[in-house]
C-alpha atoms as a PDB file:
ATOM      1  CA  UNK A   1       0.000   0.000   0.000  1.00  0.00           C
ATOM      2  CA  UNK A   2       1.194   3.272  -0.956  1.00  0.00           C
ATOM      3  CA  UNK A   3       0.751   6.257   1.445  1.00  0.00           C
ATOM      4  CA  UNK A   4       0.161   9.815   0.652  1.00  0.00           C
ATOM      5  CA  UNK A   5       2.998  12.088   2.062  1.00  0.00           C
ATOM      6  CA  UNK A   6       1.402  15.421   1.440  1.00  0.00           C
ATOM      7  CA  UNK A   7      -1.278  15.109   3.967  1.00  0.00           C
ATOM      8  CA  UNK A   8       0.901  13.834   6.839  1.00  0.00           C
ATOM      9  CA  UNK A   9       1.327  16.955   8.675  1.00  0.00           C
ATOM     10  CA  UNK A  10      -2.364  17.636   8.514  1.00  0.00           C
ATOM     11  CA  UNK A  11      -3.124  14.253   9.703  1.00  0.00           C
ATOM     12  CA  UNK A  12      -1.348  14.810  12.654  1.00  0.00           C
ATOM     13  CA  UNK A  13      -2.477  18.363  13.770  1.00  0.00           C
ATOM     14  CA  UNK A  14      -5.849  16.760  13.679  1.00  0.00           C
ATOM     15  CA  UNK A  15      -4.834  13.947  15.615  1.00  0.00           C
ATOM     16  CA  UNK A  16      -3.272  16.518  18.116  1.00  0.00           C
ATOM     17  CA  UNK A  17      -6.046  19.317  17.986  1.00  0.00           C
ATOM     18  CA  UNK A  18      -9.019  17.381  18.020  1.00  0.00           C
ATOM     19  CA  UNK A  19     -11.410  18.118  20.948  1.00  0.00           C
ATOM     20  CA  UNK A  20     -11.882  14.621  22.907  1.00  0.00           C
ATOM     21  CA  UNK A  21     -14.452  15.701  25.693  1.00  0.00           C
ATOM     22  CA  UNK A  22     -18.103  16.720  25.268  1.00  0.00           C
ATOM     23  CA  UNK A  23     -18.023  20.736  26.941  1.00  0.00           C
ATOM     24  CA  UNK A  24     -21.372  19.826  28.416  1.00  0.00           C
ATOM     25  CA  UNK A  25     -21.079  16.917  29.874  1.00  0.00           C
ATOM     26  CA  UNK A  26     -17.345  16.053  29.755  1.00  0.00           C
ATOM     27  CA  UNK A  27     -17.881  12.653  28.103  1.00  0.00           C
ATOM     28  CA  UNK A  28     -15.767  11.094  25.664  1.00  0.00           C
ATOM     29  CA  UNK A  29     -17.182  13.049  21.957  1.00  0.00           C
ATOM     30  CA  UNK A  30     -18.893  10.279  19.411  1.00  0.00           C
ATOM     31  CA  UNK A  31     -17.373  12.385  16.458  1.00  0.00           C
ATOM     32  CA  UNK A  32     -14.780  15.362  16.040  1.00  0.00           C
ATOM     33  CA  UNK A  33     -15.016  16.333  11.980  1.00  0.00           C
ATOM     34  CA  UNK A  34     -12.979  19.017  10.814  1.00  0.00           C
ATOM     35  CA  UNK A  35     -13.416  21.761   8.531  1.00  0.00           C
ATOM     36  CA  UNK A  36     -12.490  25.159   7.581  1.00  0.00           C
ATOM     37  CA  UNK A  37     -14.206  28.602   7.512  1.00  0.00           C
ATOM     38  CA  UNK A  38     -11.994  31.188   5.847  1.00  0.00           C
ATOM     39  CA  UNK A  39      -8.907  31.013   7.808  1.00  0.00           C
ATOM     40  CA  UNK A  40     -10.426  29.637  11.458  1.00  0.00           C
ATOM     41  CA  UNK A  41     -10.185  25.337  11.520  1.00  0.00           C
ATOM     42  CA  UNK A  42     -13.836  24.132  13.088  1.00  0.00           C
ATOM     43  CA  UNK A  43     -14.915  20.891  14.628  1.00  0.00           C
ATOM     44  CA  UNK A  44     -18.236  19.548  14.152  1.00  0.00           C
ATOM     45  CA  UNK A  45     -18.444  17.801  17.392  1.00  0.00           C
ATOM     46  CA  UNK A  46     -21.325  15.015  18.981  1.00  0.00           C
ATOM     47  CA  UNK A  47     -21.732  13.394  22.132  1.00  0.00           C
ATOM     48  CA  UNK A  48     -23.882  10.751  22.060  1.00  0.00           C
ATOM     49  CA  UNK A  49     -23.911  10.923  26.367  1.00  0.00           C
ATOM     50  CA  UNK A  50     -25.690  13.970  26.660  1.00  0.00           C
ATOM     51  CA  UNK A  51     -26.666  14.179  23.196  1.00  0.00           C
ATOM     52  CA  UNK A  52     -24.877  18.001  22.479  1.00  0.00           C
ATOM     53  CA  UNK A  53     -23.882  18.458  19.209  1.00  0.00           C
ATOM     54  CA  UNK A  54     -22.085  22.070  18.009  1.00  0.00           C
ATOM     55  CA  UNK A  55     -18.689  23.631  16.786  1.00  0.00           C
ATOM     56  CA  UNK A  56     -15.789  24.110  18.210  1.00  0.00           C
ATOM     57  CA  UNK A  57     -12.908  26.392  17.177  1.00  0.00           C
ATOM     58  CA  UNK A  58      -9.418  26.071  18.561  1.00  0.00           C
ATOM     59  CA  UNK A  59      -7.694  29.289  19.292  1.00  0.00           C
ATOM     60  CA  UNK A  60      -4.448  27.902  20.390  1.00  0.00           C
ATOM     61  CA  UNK A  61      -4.257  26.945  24.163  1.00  0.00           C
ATOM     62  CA  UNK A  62      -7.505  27.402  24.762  1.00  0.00           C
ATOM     63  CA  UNK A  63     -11.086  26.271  22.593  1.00  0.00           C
ATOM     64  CA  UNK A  64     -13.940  29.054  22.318  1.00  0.00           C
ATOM     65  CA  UNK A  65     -17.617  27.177  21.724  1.00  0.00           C
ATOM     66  CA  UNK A  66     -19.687  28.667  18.590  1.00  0.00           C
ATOM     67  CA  UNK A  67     -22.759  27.741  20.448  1.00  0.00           C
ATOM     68  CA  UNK A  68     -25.957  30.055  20.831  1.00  0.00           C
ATOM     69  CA  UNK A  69     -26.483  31.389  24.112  1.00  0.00           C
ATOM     70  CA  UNK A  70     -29.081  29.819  26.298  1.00  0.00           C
END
């Protein structure tokens, strides 16, 4: 099998920057997808514990929520 080089780095920064824990109920997160908006990397994020789904947006050491106010 051949691999593909060029995404290697990405693959890892994902691996690294992925969130792991739900923010609402601190469970482990069902699925982490990432994407991009402009310049800012997203995660589509789900918990199927609590059932919270939303976005999350790493900002270096820290992660802001895009999530509507309650």
């Amino acid at each position: 099998m051949t691999v593909d080089t060029r995404f290697a780095a990405d693959a890892a920064a994902h691996r690294r920057d992925a969130p792991r824990f739900c923010p609402q109920c601190a469970g482990g997160l069902a699925i982490a997808t990432e994407f991009w908006e402009a310049d800012d990397r997203r995660f589509y994020c789900s918990c199927t514990g609590c059932g919270w789904t939303g976005e999350i947006t790493p900002t270096g050491a820290v992660a802001a929520g895009h999530e509507p106010d309650h």
